[in-house]
C-alpha atoms as a PDB file:
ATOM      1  CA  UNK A   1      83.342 100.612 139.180  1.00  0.00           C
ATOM      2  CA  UNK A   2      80.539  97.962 139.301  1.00  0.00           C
ATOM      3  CA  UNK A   3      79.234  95.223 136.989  1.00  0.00           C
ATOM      4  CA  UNK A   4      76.512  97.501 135.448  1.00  0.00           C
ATOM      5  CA  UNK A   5      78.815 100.360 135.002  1.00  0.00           C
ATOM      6  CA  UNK A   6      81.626  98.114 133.012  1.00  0.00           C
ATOM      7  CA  UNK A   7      78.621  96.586 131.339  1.00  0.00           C
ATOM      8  CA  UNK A   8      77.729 100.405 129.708  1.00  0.00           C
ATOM      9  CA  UNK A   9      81.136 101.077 129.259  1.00  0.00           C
ATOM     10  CA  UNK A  10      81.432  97.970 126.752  1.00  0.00           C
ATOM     11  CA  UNK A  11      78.348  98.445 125.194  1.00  0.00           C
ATOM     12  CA  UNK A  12      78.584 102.267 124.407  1.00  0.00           C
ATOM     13  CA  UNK A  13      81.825 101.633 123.106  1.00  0.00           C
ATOM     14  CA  UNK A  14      81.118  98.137 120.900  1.00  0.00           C
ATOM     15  CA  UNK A  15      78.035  99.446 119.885  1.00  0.00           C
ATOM     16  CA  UNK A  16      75.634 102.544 121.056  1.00  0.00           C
ATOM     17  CA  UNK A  17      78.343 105.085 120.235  1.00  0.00           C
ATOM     18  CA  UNK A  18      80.801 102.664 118.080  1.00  0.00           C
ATOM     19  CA  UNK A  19      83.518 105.337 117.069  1.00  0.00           C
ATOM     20  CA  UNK A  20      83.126 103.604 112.891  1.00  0.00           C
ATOM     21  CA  UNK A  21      79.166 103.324 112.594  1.00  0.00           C
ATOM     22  CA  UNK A  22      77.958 105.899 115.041  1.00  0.00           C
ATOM     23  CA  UNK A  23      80.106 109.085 115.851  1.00  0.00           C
ATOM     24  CA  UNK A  24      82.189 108.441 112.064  1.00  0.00           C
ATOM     25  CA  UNK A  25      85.749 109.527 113.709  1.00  0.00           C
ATOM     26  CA  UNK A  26      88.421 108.634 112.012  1.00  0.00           C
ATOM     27  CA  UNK A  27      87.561 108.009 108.674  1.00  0.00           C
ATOM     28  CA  UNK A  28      90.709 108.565 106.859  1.00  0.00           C
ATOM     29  CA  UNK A  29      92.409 105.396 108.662  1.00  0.00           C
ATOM     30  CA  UNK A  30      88.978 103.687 108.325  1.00  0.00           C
ATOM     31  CA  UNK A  31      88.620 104.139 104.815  1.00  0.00           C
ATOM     32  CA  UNK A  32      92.113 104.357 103.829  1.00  0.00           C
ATOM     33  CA  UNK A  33      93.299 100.901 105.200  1.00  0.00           C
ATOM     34  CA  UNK A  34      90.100  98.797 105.059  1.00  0.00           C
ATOM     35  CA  UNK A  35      91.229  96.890 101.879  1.00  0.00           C
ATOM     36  CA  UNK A  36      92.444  93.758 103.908  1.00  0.00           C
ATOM     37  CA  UNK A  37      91.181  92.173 106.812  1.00  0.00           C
ATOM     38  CA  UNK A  38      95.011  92.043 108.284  1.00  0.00           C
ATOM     39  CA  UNK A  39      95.554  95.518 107.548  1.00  0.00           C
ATOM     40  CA  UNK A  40      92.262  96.869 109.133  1.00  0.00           C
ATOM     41  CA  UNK A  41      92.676  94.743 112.279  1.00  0.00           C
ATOM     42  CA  UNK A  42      96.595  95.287 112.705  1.00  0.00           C
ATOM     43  CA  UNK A  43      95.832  99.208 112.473  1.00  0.00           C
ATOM     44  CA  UNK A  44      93.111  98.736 115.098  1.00  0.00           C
ATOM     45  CA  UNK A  45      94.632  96.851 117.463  1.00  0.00           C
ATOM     46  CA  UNK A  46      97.365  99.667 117.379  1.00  0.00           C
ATOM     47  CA  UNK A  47      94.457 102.144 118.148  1.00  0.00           C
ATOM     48  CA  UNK A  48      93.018 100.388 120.962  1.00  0.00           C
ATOM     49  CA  UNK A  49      96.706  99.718 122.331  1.00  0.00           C
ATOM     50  CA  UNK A  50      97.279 103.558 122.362  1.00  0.00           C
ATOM     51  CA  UNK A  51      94.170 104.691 123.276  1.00  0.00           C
ATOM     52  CA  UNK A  52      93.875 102.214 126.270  1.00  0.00           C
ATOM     53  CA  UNK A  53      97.054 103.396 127.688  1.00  0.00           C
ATOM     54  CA  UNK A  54      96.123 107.442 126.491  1.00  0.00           C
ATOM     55  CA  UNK A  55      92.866 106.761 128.785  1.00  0.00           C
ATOM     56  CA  UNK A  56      94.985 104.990 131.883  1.00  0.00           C
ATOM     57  CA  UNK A  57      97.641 107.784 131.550  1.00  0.00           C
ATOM     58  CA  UNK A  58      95.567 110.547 131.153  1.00  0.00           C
ATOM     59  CA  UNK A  59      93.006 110.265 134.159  1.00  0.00           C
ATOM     60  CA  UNK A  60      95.514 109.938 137.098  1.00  0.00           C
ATOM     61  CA  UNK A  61      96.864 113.614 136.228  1.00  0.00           C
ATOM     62  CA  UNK A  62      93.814 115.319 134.720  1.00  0.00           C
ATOM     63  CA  UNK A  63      93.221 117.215 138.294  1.00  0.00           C
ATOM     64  CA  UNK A  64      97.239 118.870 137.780  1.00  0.00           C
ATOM     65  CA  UNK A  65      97.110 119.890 134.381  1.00  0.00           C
ATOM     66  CA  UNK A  66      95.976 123.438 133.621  1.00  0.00           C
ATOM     67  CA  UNK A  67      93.083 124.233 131.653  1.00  0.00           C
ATOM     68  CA  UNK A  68      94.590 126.346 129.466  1.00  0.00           C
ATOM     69  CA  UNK A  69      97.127 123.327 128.351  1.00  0.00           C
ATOM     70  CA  UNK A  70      95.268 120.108 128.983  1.00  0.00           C
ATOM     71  CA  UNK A  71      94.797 119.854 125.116  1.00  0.00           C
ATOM     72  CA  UNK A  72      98.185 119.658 124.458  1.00  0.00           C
ATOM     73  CA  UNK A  73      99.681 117.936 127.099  1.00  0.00           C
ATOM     74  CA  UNK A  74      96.880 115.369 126.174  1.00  0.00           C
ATOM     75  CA  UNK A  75      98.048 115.121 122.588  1.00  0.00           C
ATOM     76  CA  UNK A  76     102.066 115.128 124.247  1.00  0.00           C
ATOM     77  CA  UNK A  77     100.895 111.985 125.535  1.00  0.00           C
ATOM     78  CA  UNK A  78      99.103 110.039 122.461  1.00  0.00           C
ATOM     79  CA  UNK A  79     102.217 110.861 120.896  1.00  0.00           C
ATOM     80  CA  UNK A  80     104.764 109.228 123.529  1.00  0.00           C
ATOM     81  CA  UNK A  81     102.306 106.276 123.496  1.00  0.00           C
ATOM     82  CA  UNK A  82     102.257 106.150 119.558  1.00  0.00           C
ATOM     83  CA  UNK A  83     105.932 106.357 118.730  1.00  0.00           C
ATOM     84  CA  UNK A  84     106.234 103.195 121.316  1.00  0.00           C
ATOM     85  CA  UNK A  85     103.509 101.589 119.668  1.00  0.00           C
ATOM     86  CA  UNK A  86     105.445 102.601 116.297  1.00  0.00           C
ATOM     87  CA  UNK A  87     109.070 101.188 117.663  1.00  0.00           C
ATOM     88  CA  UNK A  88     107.258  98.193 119.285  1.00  0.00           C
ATOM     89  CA  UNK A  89     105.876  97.072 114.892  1.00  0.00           C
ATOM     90  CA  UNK A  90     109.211  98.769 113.502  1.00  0.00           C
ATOM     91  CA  UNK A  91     110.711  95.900 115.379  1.00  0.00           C
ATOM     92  CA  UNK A  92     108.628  92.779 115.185  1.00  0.00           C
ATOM     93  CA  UNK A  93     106.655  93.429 112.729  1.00  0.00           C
ATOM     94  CA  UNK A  94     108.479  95.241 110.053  1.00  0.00           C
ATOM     95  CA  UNK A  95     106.777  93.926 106.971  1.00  0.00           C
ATOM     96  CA  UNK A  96     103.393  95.415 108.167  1.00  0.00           C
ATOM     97  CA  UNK A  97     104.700  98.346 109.545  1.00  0.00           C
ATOM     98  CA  UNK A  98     105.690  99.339 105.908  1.00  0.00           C
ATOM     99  CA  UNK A  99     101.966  98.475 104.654  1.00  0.00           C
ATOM    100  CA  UNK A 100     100.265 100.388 107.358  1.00  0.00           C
ATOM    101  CA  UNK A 101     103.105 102.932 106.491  1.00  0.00           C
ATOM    102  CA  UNK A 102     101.943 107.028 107.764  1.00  0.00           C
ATOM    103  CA  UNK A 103      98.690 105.315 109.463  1.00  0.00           C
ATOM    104  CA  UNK A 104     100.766 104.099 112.519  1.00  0.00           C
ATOM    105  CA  UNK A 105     102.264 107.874 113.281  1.00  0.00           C
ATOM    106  CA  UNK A 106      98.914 109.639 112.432  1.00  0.00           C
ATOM    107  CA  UNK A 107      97.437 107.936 115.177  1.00  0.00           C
ATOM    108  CA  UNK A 108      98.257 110.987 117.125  1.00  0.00           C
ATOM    109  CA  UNK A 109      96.000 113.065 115.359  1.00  0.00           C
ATOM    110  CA  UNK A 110      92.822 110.963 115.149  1.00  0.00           C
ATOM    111  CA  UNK A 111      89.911 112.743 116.518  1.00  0.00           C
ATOM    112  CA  UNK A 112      88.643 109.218 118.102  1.00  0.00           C
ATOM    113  CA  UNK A 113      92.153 109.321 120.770  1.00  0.00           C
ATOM    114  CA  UNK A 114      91.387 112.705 121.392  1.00  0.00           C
ATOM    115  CA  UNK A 115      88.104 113.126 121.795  1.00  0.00           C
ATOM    116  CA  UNK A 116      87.441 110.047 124.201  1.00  0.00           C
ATOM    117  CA  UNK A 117      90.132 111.569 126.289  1.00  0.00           C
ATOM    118  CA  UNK A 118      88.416 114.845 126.356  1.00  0.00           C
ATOM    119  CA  UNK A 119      85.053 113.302 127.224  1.00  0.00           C
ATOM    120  CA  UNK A 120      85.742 110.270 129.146  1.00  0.00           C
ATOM    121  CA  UNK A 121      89.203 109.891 130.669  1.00  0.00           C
ATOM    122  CA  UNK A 122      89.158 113.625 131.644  1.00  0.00           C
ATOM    123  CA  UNK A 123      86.930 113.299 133.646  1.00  0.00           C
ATOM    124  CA  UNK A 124      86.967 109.491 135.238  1.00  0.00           C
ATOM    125  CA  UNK A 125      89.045 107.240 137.094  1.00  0.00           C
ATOM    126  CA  UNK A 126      91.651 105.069 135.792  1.00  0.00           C
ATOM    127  CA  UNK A 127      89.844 101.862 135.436  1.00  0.00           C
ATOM    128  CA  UNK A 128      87.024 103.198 133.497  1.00  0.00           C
ATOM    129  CA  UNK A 129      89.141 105.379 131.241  1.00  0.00           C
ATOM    130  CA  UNK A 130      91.101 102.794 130.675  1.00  0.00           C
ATOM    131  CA  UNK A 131      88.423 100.123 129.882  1.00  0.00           C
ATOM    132  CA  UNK A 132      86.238 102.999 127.775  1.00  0.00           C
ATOM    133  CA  UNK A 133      89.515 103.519 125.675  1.00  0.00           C
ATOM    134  CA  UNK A 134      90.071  99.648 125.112  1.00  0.00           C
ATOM    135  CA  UNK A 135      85.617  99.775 124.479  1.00  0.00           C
ATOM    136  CA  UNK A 136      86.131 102.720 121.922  1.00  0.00           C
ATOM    137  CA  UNK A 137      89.005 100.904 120.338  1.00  0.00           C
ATOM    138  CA  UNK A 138      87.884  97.690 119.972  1.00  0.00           C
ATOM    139  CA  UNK A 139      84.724  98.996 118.677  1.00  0.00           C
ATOM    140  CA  UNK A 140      86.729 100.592 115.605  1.00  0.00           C
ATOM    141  CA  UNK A 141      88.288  97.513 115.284  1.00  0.00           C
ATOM    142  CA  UNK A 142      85.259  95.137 114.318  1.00  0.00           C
ATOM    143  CA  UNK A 143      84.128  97.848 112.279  1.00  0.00           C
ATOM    144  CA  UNK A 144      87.326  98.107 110.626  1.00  0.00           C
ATOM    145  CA  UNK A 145      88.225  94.294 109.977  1.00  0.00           C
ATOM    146  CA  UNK A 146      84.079  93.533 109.309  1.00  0.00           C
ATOM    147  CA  UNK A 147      84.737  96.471 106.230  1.00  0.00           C
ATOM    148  CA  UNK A 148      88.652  94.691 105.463  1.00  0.00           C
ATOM    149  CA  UNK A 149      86.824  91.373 105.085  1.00  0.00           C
ATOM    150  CA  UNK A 150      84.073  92.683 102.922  1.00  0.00           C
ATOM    151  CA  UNK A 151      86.252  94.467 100.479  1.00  0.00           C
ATOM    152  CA  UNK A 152      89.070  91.800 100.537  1.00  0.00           C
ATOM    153  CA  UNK A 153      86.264  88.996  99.470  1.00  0.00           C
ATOM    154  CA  UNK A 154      85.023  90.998  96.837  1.00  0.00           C
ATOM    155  CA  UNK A 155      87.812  92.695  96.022  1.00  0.00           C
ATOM    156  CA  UNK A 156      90.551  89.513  95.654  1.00  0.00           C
ATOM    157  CA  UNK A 157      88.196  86.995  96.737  1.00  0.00           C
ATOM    158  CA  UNK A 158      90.505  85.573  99.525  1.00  0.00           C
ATOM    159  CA  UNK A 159      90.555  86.253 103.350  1.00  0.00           C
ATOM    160  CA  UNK A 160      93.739  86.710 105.861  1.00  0.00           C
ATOM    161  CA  UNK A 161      95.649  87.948 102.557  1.00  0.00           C
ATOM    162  CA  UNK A 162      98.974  89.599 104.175  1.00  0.00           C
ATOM    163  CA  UNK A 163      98.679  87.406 107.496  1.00  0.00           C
ATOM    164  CA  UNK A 164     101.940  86.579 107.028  1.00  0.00           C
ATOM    165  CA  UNK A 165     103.542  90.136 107.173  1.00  0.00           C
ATOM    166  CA  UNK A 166     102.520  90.399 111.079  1.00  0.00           C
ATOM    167  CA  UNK A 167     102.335  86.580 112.263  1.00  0.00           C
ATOM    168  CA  UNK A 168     105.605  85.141 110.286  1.00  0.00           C
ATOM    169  CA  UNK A 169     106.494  83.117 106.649  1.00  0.00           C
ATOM    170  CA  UNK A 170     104.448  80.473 108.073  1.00  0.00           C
ATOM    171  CA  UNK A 171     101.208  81.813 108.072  1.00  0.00           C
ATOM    172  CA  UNK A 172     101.071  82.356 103.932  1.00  0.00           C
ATOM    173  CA  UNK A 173      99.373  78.767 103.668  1.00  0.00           C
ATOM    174  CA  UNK A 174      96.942  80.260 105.818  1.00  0.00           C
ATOM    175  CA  UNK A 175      95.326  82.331 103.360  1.00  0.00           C
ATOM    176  CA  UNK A 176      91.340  81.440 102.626  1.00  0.00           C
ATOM    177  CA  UNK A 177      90.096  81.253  99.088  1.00  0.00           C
ATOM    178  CA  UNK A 178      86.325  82.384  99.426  1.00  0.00           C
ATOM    179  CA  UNK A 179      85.852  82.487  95.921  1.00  0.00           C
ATOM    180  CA  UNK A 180      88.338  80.484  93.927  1.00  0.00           C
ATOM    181  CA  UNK A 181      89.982  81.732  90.393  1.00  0.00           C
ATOM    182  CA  UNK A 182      88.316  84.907  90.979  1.00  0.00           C
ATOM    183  CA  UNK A 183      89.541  87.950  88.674  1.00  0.00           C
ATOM    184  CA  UNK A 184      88.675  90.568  91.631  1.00  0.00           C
ATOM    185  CA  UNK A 185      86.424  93.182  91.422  1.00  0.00           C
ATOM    186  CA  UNK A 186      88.471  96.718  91.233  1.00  0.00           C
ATOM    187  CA  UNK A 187      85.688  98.783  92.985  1.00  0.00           C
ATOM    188  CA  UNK A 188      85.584  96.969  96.550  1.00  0.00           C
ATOM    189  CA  UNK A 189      89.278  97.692  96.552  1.00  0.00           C
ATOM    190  CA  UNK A 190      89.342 101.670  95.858  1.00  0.00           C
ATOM    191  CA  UNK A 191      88.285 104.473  98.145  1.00  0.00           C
ATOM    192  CA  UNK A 192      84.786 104.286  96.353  1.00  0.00           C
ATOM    193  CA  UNK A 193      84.220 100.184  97.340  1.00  0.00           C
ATOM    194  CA  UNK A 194      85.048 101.638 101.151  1.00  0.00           C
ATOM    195  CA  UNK A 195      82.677 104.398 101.182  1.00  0.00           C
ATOM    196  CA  UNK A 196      79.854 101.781 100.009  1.00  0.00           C
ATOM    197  CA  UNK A 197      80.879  99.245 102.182  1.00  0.00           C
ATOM    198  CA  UNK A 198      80.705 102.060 105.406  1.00  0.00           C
ATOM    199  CA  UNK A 199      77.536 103.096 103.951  1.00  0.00           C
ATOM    200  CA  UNK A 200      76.363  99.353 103.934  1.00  0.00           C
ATOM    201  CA  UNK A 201      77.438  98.598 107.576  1.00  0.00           C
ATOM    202  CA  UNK A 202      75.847 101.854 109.085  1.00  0.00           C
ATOM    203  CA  UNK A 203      72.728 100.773 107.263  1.00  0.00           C
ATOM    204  CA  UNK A 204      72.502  97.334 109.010  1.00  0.00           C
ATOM    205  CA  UNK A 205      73.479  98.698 112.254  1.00  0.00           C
ATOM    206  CA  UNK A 206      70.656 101.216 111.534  1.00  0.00           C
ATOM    207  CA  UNK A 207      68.019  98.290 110.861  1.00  0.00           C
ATOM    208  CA  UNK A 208      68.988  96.237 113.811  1.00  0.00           C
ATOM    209  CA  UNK A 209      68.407  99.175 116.350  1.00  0.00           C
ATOM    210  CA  UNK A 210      64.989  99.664 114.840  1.00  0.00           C
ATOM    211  CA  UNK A 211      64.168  96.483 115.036  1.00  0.00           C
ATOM    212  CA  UNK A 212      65.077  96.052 118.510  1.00  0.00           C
ATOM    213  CA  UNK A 213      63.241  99.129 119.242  1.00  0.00           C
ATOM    214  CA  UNK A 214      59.879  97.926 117.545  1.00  0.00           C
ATOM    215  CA  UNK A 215      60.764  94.267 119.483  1.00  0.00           C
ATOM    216  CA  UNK A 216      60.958  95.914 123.098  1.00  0.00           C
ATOM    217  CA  UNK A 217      57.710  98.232 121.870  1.00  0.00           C
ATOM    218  CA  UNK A 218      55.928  94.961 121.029  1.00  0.00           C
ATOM    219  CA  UNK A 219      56.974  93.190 124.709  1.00  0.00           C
ATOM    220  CA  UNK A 220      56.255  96.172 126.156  1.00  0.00           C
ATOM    221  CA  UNK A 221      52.698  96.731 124.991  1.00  0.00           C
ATOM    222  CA  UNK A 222      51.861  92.862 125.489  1.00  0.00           C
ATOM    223  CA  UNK A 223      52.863  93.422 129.243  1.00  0.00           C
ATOM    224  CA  UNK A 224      50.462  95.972 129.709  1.00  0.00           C
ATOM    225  CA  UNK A 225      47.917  93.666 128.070  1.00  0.00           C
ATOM    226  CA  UNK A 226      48.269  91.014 129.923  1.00  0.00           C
ATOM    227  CA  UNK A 227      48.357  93.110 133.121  1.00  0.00           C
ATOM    228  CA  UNK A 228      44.737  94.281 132.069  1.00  0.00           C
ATOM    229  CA  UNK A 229      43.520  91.044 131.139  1.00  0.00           C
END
């Protein structure tokens, strides 16, 4: 695997084909647990963990695995990977493991897991699977914890609400006011404030590809310009 090659990797998964903005797998986690910016970027840090390791476990055997049962020995595996995930914040992080609750377990069954390991890690070596499954992940993750920190602001007005649940006691007097004595706005904090918030972040993703379309159109016809001058 080369420079250029990691270099696609990253950027298909962070933004070309971001799992959140882009392919819009795994909306029930992304909508569901989006109210906090802890919350969303606990729960996707999870993701990436598992489907890092689904990608780096995955490729070595794909050439002994039938056919006929790749799909579930493929989703045997997320779920191996996911309960130790789920034993590993049932341990040291108890506090948000009971906030992020059925989220943690139904891992296994989000389409994003699966279907990178159908498309990518099937069919690739171990570094690349591996590094497309952190890409994919981490991708989900900015989009989740850019949507946490949206809703949390309008929603309670504060940022890093909850840090203290997965970082220790300590970390409550690290809590931001944004907006200070705010009453909270109900909306950014039910399923309807998450659907407008996705809606808002597709949007701007949506703007800055045109406009970086219409910028390389621009260099590319004052190149040929200048090279008939």
């Amino acid at each position: 695997m080369n420079l250029q090659e990691t270099k696609d990797i990253l950027y298909n998964g962070l933004w070309k084909q971001n799992t959140g903005v882009v392919q819009l797998l795994g909306m029930c986690p992304l909508l569901a647990m989006s109210n906090s910016v802890v919350n969303s970027f606990s729960l996707g840090l999870a993701t990436t963990l598992v489907m890092t390791l689904s990608g780096a476990t995955i490729s070595p055997i794909r050439n002994y695995v039938p056919n006929e049962v790749r799909i579930p020995v493929y989703i045997l595996v997320i779920a191996l990977l996911v309960t130790v995930v789920e034993y590993l914040m049932h341990a040291y992080m108890y506090s948000l493991f009971l906030v992020l609750g059925i989220f943690i377990p139904l891992i296994v069954t989000n389409c994003i897991v699966l279907a990178r390991i159908e498309a990518f890690a099937g069919k690739n070596p171990v570094l690349p699977a591996a590094l497309d499954g952190f890409a994919m992940g981490m991708g989900l993750t900015a989009v989740l914890t850019l949507l946490g920190g949206i809703r949390e602001i309008f929603g309670h007005g504060t940022l890093l609400s909850g840090l203290d649940l997965a970082v220790g006691e300590m970390a409550k007097g690290w809590v931001i006011n944004v907006i200070p004595d705010y009453h909270g706005f109900l909306l950014a904090i039910l399923p309807p404030g998450a659907f407008i918030g996705l809606g808002m972040l597709i949007a701007g993703k949506n703007y800055l590809n045109l406009r970086g379309e219409q910028k390389a159109k621009m260099i590319k016809i004052h190149s040929a310009n200048v090279r008939t001058a």
